[in-house]
C-alpha atoms as a PDB file:
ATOM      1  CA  UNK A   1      29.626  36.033 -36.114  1.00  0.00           C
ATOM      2  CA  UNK A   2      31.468  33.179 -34.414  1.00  0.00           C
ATOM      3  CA  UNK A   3      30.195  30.353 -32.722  1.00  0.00           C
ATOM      4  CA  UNK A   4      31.971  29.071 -29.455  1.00  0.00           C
ATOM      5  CA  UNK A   5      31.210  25.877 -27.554  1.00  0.00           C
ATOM      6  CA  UNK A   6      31.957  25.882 -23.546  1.00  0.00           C
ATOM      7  CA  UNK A   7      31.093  24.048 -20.475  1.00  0.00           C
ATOM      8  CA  UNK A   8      27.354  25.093 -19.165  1.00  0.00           C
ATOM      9  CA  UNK A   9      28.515  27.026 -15.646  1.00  0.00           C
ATOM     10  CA  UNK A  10      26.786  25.551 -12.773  1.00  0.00           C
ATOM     11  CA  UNK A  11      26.501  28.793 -10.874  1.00  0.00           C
ATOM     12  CA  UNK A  12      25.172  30.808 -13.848  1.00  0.00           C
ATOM     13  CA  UNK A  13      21.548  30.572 -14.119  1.00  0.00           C
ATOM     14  CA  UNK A  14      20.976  32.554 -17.451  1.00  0.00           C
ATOM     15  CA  UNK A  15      23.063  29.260 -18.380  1.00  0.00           C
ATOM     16  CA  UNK A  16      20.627  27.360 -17.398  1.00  0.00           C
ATOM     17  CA  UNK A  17      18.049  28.911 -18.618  1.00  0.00           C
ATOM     18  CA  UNK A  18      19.685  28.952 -22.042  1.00  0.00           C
ATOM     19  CA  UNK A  19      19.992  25.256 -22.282  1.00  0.00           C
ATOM     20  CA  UNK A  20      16.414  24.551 -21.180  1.00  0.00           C
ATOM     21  CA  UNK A  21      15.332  26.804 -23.523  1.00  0.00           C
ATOM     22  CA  UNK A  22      17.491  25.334 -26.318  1.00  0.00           C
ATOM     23  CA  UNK A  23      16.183  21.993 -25.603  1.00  0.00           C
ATOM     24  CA  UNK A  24      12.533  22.566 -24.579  1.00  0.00           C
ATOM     25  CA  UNK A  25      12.177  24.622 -28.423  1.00  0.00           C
ATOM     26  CA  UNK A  26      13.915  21.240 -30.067  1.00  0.00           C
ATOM     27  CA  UNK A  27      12.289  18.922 -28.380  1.00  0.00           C
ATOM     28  CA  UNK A  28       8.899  20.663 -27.347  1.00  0.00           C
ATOM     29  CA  UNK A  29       7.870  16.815 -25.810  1.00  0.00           C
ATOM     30  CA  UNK A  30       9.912  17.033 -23.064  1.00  0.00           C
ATOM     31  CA  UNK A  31      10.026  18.303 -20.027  1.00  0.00           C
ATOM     32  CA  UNK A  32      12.768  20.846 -19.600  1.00  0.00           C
ATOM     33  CA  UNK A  33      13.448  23.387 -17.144  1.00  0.00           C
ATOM     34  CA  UNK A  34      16.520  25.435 -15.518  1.00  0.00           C
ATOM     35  CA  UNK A  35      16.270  23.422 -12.450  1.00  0.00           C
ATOM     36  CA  UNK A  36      16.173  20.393 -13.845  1.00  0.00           C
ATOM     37  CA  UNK A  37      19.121  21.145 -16.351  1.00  0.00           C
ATOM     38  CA  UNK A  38      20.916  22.117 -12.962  1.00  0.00           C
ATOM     39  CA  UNK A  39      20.138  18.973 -11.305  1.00  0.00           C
ATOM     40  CA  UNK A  40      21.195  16.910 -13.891  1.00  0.00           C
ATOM     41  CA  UNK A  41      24.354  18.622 -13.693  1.00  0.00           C
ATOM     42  CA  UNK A  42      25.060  18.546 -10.481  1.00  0.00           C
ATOM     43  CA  UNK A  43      23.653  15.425  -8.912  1.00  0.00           C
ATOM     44  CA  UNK A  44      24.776  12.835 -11.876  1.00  0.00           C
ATOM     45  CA  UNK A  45      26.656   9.987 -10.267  1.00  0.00           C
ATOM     46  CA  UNK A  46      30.305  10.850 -10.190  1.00  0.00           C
ATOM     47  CA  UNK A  47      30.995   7.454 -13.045  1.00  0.00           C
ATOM     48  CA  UNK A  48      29.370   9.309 -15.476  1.00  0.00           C
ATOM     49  CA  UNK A  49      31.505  12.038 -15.765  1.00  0.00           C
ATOM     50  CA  UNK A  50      28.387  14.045 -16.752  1.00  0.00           C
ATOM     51  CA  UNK A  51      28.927  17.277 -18.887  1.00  0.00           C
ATOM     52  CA  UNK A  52      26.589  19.534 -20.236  1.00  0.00           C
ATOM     53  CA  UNK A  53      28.134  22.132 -23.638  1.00  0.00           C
ATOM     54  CA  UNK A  54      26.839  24.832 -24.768  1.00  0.00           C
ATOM     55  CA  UNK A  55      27.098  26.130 -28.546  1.00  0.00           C
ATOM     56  CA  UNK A  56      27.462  30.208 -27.993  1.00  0.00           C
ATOM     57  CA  UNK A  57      26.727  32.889 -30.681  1.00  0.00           C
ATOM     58  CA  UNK A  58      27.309  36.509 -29.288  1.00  0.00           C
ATOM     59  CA  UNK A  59      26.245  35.516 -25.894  1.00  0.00           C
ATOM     60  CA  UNK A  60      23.407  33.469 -27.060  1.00  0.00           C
ATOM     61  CA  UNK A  61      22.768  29.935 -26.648  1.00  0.00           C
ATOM     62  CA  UNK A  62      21.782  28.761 -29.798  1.00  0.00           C
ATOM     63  CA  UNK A  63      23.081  24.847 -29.182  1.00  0.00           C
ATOM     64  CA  UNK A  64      23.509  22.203 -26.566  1.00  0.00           C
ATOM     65  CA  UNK A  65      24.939  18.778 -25.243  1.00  0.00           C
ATOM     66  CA  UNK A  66      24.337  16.399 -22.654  1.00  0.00           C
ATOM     67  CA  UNK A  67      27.678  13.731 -22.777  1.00  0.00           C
ATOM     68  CA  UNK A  68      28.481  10.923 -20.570  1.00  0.00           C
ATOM     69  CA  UNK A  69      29.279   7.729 -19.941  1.00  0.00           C
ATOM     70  CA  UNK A  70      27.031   4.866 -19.504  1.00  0.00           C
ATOM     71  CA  UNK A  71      28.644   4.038 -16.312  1.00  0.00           C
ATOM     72  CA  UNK A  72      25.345   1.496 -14.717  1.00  0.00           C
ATOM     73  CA  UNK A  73      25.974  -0.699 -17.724  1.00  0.00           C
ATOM     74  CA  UNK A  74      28.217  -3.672 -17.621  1.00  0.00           C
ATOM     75  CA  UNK A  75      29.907  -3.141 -20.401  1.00  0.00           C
ATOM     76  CA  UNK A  76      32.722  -0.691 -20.308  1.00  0.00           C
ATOM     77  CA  UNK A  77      33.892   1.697 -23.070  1.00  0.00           C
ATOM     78  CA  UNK A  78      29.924   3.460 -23.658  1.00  0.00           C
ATOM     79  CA  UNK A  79      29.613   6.969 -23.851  1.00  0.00           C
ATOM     80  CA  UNK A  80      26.569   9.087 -24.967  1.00  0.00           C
ATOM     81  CA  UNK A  81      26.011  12.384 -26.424  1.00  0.00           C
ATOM     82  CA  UNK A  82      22.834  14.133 -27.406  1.00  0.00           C
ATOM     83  CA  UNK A  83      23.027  17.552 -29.279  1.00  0.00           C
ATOM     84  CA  UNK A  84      20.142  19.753 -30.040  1.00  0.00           C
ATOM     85  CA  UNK A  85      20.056  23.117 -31.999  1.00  0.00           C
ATOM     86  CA  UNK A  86      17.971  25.616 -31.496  1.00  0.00           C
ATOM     87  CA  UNK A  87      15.227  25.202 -34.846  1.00  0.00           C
ATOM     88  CA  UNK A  88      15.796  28.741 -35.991  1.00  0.00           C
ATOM     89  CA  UNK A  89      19.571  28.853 -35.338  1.00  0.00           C
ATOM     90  CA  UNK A  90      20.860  26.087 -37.321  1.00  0.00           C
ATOM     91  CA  UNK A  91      23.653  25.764 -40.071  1.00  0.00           C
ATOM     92  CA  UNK A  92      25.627  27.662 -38.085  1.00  0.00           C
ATOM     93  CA  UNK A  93      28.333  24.984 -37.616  1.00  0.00           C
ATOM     94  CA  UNK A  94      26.925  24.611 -33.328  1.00  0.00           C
ATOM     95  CA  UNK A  95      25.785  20.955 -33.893  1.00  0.00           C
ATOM     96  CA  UNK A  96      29.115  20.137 -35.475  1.00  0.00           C
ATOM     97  CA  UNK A  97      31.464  22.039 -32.900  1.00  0.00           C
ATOM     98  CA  UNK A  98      28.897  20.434 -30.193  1.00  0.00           C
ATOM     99  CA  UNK A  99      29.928  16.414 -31.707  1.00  0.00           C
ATOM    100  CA  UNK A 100      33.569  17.010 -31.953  1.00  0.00           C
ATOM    101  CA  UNK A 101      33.981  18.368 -28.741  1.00  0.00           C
ATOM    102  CA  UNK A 102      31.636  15.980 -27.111  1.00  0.00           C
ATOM    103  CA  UNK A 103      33.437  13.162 -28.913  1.00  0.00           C
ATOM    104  CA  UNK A 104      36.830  14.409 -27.849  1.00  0.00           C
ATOM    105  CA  UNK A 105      35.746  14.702 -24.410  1.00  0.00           C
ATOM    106  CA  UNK A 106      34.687  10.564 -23.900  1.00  0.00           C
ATOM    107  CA  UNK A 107      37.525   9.201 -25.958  1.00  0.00           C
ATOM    108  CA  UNK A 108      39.536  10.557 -23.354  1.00  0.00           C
ATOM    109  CA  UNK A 109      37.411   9.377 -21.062  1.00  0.00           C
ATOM    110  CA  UNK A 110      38.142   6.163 -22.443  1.00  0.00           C
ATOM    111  CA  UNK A 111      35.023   5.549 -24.744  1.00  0.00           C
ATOM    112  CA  UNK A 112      34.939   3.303 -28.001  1.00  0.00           C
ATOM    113  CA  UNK A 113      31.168   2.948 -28.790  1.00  0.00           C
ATOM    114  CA  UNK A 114      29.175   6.216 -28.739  1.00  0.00           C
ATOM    115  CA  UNK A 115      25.133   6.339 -28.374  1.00  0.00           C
ATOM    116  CA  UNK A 116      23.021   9.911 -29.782  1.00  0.00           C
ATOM    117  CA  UNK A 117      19.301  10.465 -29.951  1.00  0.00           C
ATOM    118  CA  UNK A 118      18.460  11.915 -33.392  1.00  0.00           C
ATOM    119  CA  UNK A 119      15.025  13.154 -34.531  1.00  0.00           C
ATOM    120  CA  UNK A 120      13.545  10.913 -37.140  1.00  0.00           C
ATOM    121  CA  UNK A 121      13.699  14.030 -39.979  1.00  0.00           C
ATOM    122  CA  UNK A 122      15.861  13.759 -43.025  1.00  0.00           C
ATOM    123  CA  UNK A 123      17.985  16.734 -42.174  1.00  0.00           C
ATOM    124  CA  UNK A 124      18.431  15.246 -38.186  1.00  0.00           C
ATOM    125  CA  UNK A 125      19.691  11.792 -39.868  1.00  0.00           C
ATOM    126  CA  UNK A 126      21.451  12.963 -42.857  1.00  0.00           C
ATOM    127  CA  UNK A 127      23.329  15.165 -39.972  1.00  0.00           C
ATOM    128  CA  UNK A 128      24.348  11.782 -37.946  1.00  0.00           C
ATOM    129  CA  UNK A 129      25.346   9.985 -40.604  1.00  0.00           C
ATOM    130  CA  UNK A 130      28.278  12.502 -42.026  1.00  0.00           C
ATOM    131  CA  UNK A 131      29.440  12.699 -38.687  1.00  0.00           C
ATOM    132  CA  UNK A 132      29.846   8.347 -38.942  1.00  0.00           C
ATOM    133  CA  UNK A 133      26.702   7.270 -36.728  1.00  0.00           C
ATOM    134  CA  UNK A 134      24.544   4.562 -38.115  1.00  0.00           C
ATOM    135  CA  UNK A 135      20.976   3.938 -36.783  1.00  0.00           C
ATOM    136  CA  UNK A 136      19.999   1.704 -34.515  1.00  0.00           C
ATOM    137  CA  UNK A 137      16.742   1.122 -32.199  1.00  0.00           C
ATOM    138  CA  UNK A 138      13.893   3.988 -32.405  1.00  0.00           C
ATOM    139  CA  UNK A 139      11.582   5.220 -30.023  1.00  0.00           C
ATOM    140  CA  UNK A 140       8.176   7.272 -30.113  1.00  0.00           C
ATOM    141  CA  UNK A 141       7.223  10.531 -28.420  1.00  0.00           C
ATOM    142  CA  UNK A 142       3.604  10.659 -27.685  1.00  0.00           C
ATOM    143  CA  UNK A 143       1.440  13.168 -26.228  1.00  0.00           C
ATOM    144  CA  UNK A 144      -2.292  13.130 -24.716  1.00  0.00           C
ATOM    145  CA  UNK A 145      -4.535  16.416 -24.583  1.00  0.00           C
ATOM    146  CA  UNK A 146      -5.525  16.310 -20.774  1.00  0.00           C
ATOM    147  CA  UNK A 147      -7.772  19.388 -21.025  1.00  0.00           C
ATOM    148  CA  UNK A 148     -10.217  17.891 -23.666  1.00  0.00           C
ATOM    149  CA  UNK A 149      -9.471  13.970 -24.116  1.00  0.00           C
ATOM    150  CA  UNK A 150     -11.264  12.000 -22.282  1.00  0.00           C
ATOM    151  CA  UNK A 151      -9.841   9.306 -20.279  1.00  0.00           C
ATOM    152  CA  UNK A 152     -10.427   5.646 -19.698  1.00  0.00           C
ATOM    153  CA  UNK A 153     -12.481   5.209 -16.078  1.00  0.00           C
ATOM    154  CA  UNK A 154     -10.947   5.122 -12.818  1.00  0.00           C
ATOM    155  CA  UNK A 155     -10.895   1.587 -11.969  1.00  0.00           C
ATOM    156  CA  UNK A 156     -11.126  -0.530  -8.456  1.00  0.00           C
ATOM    157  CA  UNK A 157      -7.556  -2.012  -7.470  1.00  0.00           C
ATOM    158  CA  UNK A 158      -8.234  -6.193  -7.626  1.00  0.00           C
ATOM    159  CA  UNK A 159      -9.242  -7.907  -4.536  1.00  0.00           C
ATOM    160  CA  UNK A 160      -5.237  -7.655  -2.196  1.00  0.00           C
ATOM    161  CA  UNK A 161      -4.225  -4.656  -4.514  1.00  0.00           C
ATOM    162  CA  UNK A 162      -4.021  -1.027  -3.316  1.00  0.00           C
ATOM    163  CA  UNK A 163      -3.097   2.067  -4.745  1.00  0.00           C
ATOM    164  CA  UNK A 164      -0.685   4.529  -3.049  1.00  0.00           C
ATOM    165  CA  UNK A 165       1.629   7.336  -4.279  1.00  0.00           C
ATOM    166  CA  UNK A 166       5.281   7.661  -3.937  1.00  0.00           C
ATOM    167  CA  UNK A 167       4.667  10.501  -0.952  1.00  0.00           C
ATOM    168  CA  UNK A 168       4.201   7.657   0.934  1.00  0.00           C
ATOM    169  CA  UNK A 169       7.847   6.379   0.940  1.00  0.00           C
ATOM    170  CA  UNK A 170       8.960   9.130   1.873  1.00  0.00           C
ATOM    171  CA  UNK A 171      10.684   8.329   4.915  1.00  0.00           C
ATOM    172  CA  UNK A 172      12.098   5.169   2.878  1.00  0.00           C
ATOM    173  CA  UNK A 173      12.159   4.948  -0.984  1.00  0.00           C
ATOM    174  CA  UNK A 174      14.344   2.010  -0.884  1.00  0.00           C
ATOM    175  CA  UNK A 175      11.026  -0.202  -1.655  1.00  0.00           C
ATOM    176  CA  UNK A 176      10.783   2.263  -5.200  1.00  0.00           C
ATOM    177  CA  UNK A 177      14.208   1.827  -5.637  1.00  0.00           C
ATOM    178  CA  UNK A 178      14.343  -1.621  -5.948  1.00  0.00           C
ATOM    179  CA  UNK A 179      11.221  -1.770  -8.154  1.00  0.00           C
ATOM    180  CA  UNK A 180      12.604   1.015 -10.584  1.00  0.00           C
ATOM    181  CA  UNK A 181      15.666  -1.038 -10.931  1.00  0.00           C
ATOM    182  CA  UNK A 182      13.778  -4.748 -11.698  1.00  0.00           C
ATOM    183  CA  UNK A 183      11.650  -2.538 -14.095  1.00  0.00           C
ATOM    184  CA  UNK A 184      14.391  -0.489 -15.912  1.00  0.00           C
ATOM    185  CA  UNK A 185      16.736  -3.687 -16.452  1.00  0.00           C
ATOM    186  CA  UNK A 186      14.122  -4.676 -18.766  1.00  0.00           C
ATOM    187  CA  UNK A 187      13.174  -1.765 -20.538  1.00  0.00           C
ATOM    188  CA  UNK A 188      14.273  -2.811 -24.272  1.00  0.00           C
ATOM    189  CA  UNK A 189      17.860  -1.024 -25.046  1.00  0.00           C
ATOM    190  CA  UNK A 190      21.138  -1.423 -26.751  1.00  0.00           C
ATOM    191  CA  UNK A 191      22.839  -0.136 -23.269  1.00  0.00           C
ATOM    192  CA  UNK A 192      22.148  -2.460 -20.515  1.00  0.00           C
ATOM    193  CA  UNK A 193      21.933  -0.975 -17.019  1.00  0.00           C
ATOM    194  CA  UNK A 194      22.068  -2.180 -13.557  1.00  0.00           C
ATOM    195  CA  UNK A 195      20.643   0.258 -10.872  1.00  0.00           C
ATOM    196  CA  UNK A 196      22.723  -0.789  -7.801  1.00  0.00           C
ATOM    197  CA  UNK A 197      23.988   2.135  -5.986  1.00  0.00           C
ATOM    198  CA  UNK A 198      20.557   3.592  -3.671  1.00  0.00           C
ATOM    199  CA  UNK A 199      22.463   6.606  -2.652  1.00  0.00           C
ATOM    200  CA  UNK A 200      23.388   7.487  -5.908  1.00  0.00           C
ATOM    201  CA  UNK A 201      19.511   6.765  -7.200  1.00  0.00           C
ATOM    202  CA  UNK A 202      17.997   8.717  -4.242  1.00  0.00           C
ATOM    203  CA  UNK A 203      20.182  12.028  -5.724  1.00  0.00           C
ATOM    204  CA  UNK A 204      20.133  11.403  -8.911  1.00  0.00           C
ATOM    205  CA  UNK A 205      15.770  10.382  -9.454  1.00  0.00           C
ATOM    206  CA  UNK A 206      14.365  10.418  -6.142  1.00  0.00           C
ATOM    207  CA  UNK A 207      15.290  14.414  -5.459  1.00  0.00           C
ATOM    208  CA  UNK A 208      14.772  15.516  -9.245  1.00  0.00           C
ATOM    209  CA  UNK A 209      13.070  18.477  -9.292  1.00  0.00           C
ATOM    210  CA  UNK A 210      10.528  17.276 -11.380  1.00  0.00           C
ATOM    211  CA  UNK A 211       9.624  14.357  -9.890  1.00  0.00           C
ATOM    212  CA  UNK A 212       5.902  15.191  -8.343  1.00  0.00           C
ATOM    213  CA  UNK A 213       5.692  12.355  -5.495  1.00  0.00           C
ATOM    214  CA  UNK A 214       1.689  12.801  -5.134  1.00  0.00           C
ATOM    215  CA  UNK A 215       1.360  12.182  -8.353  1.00  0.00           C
ATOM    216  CA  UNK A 216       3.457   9.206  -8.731  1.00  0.00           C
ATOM    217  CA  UNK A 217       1.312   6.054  -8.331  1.00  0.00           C
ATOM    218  CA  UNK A 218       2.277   2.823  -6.670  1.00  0.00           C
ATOM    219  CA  UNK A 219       0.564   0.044  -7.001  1.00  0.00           C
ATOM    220  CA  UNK A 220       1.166  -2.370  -3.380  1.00  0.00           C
ATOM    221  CA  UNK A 221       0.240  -6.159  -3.015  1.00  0.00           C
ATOM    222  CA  UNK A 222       1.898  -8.730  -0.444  1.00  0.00           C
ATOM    223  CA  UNK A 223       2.550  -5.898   1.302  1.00  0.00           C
ATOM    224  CA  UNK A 224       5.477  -4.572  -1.498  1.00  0.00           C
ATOM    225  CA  UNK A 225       5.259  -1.918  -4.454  1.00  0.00           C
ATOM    226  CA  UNK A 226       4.688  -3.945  -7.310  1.00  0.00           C
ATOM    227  CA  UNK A 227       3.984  -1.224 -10.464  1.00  0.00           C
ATOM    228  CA  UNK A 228       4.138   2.061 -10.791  1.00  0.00           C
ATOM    229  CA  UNK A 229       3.949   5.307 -12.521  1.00  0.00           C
ATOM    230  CA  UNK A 230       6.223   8.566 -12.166  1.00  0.00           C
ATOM    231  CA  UNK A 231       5.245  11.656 -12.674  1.00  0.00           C
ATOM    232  CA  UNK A 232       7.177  14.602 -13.746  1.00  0.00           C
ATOM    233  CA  UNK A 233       5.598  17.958 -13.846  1.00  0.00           C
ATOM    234  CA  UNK A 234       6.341  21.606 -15.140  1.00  0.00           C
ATOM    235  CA  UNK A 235       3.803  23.481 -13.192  1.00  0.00           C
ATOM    236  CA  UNK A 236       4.250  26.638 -14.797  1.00  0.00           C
ATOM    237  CA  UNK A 237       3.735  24.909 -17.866  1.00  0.00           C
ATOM    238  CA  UNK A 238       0.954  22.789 -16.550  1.00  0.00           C
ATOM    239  CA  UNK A 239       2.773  19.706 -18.399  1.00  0.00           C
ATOM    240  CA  UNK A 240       2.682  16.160 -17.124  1.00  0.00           C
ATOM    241  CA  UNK A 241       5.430  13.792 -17.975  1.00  0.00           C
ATOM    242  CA  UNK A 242       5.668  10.062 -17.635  1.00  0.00           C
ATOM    243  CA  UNK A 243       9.558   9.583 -16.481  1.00  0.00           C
ATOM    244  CA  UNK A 244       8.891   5.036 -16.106  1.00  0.00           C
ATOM    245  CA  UNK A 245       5.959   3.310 -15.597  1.00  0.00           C
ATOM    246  CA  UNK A 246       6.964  -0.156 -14.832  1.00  0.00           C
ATOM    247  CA  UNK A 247       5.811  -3.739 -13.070  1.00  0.00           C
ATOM    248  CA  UNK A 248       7.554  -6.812 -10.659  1.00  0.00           C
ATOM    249  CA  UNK A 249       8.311  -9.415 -13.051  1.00  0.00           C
ATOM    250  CA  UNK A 250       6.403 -12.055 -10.667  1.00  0.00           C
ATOM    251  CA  UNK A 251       3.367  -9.693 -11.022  1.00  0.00           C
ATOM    252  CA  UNK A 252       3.036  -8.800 -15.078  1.00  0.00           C
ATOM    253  CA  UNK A 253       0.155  -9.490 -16.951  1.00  0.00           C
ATOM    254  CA  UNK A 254      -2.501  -8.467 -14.630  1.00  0.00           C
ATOM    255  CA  UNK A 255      -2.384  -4.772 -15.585  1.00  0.00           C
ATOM    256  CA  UNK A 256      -1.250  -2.656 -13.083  1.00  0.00           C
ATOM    257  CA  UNK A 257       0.895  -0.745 -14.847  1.00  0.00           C
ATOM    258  CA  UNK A 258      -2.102   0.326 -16.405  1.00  0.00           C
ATOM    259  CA  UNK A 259      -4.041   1.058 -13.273  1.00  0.00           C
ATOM    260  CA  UNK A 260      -0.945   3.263 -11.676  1.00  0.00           C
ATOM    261  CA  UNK A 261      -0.397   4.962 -14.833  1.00  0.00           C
ATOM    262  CA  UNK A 262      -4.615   5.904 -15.128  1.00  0.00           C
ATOM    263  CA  UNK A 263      -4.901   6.641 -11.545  1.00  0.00           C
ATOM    264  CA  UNK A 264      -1.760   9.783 -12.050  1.00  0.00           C
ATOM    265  CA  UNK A 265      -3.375  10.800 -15.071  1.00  0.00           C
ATOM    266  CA  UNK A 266      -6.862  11.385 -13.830  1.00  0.00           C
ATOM    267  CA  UNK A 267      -5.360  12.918 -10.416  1.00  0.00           C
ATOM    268  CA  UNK A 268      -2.839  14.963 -12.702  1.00  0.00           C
ATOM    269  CA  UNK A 269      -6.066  16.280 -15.080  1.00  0.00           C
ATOM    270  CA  UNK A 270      -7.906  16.923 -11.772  1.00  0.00           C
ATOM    271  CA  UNK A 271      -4.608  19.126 -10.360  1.00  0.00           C
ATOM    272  CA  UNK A 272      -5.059  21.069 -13.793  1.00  0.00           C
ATOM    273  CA  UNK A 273      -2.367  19.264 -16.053  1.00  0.00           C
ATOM    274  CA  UNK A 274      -3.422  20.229 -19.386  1.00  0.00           C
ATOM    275  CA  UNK A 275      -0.776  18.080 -21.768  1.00  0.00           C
ATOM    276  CA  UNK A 276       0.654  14.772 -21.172  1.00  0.00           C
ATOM    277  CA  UNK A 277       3.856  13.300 -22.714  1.00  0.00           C
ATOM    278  CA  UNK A 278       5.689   9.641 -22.741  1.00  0.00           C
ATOM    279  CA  UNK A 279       8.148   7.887 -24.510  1.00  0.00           C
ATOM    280  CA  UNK A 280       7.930   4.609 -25.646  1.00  0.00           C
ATOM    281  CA  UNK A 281      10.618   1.993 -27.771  1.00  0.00           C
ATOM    282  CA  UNK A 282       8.937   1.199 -30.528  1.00  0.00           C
ATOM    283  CA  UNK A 283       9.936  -2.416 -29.700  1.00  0.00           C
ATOM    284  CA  UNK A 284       7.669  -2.186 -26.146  1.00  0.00           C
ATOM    285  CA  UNK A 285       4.531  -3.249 -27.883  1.00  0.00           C
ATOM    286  CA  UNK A 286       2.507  -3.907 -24.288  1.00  0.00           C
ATOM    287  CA  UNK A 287       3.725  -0.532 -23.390  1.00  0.00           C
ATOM    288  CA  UNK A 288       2.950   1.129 -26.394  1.00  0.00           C
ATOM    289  CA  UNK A 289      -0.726  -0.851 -26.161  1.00  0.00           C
ATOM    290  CA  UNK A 290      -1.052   0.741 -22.668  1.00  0.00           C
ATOM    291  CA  UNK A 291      -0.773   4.185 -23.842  1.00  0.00           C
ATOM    292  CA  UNK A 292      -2.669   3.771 -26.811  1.00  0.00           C
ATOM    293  CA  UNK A 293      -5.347   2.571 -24.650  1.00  0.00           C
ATOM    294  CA  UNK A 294      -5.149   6.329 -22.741  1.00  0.00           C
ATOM    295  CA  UNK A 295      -5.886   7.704 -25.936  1.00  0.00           C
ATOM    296  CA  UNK A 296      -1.860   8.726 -26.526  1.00  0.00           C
ATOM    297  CA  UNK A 297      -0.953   9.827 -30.181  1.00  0.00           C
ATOM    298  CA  UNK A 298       2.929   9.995 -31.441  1.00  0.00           C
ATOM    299  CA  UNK A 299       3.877  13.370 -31.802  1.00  0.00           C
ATOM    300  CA  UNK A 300       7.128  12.635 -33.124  1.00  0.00           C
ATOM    301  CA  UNK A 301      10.506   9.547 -33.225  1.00  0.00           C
ATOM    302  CA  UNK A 302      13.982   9.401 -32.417  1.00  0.00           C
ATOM    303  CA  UNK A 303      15.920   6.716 -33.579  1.00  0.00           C
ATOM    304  CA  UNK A 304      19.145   6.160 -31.654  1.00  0.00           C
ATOM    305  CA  UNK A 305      22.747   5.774 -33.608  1.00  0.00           C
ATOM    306  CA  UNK A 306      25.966   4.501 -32.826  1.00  0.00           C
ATOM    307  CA  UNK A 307      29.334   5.029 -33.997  1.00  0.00           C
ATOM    308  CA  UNK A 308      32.202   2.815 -33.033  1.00  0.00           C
ATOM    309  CA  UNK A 309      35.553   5.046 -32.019  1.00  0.00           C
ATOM    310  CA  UNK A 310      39.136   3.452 -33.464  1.00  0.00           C
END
């Protein structure tokens, strides 16, 4: 039996349906699905050079990658790859024939410093480090049991503070936008970014297929979204994701992030959401405080590597 690695095709859906598949089995705390795998595909800004590879074994997908280049930071020369095996499919050689050709691919893109997501197991890490990675930051998955936990109260937005959902930019995210990028620039990272294209955002986050706008919260004061919570959801699933929950730098410490993020939970538990998932860097203590607070328990940790090319 040989295993092949290719290009996912676009206009193939059992492709699609492969990768998600691959991926959701891997990493069962995320929220994967054919569309979504699509979207990313297709609607990743142009920079990024954005591939998606498949590991093949007689016509099944037993491995993928997701490879680019961090093309919103402002420092040239970073590329990323993340490869995941399917759990019962492994030592097959996929996750090795995934790295070199993912690696091949963004040094001729021009990359010297690559990022990868690895699973904080033994076998995930002693993996990375024969193929020359060395770790770096970490991050936590964590997961809340909608059906049965019980959540903190609703609470009363402060005196000048309402609550809103994203549905109601509709005609004009660029308000969203603009908070998403203040919040995201200081998200704790080894890859800086810089949202600064709208058009590229509005395809890229605003239009994922995921992204459930009546069950994002926004928090509004002076008259301007000032925190918020997105909400991705796999309705056939009933899973809830967190995709950022964030906060204006002129208006941290009062804890709205807190009151967006509780407000989509309890209306996501009241639309029948059973199981909620986030991820948190395990340097974001008030974050991570926040979500303990829900009653969030890690399910699992990543830790990211690097390896320098040349």
């Amino acid at each position: 039996m040989t295993v092949i690695v290719r290009e996912l095709r676009p206009g193939v859906r059992a492709d699609a349906e492969g990768f998600a598949e691959v991926r959701s089995l891997a990493l069962p705390f995320v929220l994967d699905t054919p569309d979504s795998v699509l979207h990313h595909l297709t609607h990743s800004h142009p920079d990024a050079r954005f591939r998606q590879f498949v590991a093949e074994e007689d016509g099944e997908i037993i491995g993928t990658a997701q490879v680019g280049l961090a093309h919103d930071s402002p420092e040239p020369g970073q590329g990323y790859l993340n490869v995941y095996t399917h759990p019962e499919r492994t030592r097959r050689g996929a996750g090795s024939l995934l790295v070199r050709t993912a690696e091949e691919y963004l040094a001729g893109l021009g990359a010297t410093r690559l990022f990868s997501w690895v699973l904080d197991e033994p076998a995930h890490r002693a993996f990375a480090e024969r193929h020359g990675y060395r770790p770096s930051r970490s991050a936590h998955f964590l997961r809340l049991d909608l059906a049965h936990g019980t959540l903190p109260p609703r609470q009363d937005p402060p005196p000048g503070v309402e609550l809103r959902t994203a549905a109601d930019y509709a005609d004009d995210p660029r308000p969203l936008f603009e908070l998403d990028a203040e919040a995201t620039a200081d998200e704790p990272s080894d890859i800086e970014a810089e949202f600064t294209d709208f058009e590229a955002w509005v395809e890229e986050t605003w239009k994922h297929p995921l992204l459930d706008q009546q069950l994002t919260s926004v928090v509004v004061a002076d008259g301007r979204p000032v925190a918020f919570s997105a909400a991705h959801t796999d309705r056939s699933r009933r899973r809830y994701g967190s995709a950022m929950t964030g906060t204006a730098r002129a208006f941290r410490g009062r804890g709205l992030a807190r009151l967006a993020k509780n407000d989509s939970l309890h209306r996501a538990r009241a639309a029948g959401y059973t199981e909620a998932f986030t991820g948190n860097d395990t340097e974001n203590g008030p974050m991570l405080a926040i979500n303990t607070w829900f009653g969030y328990q890690i399910c699992a940790t990543e830790v990211r590597h690097v390896r320098e090319l040349g």
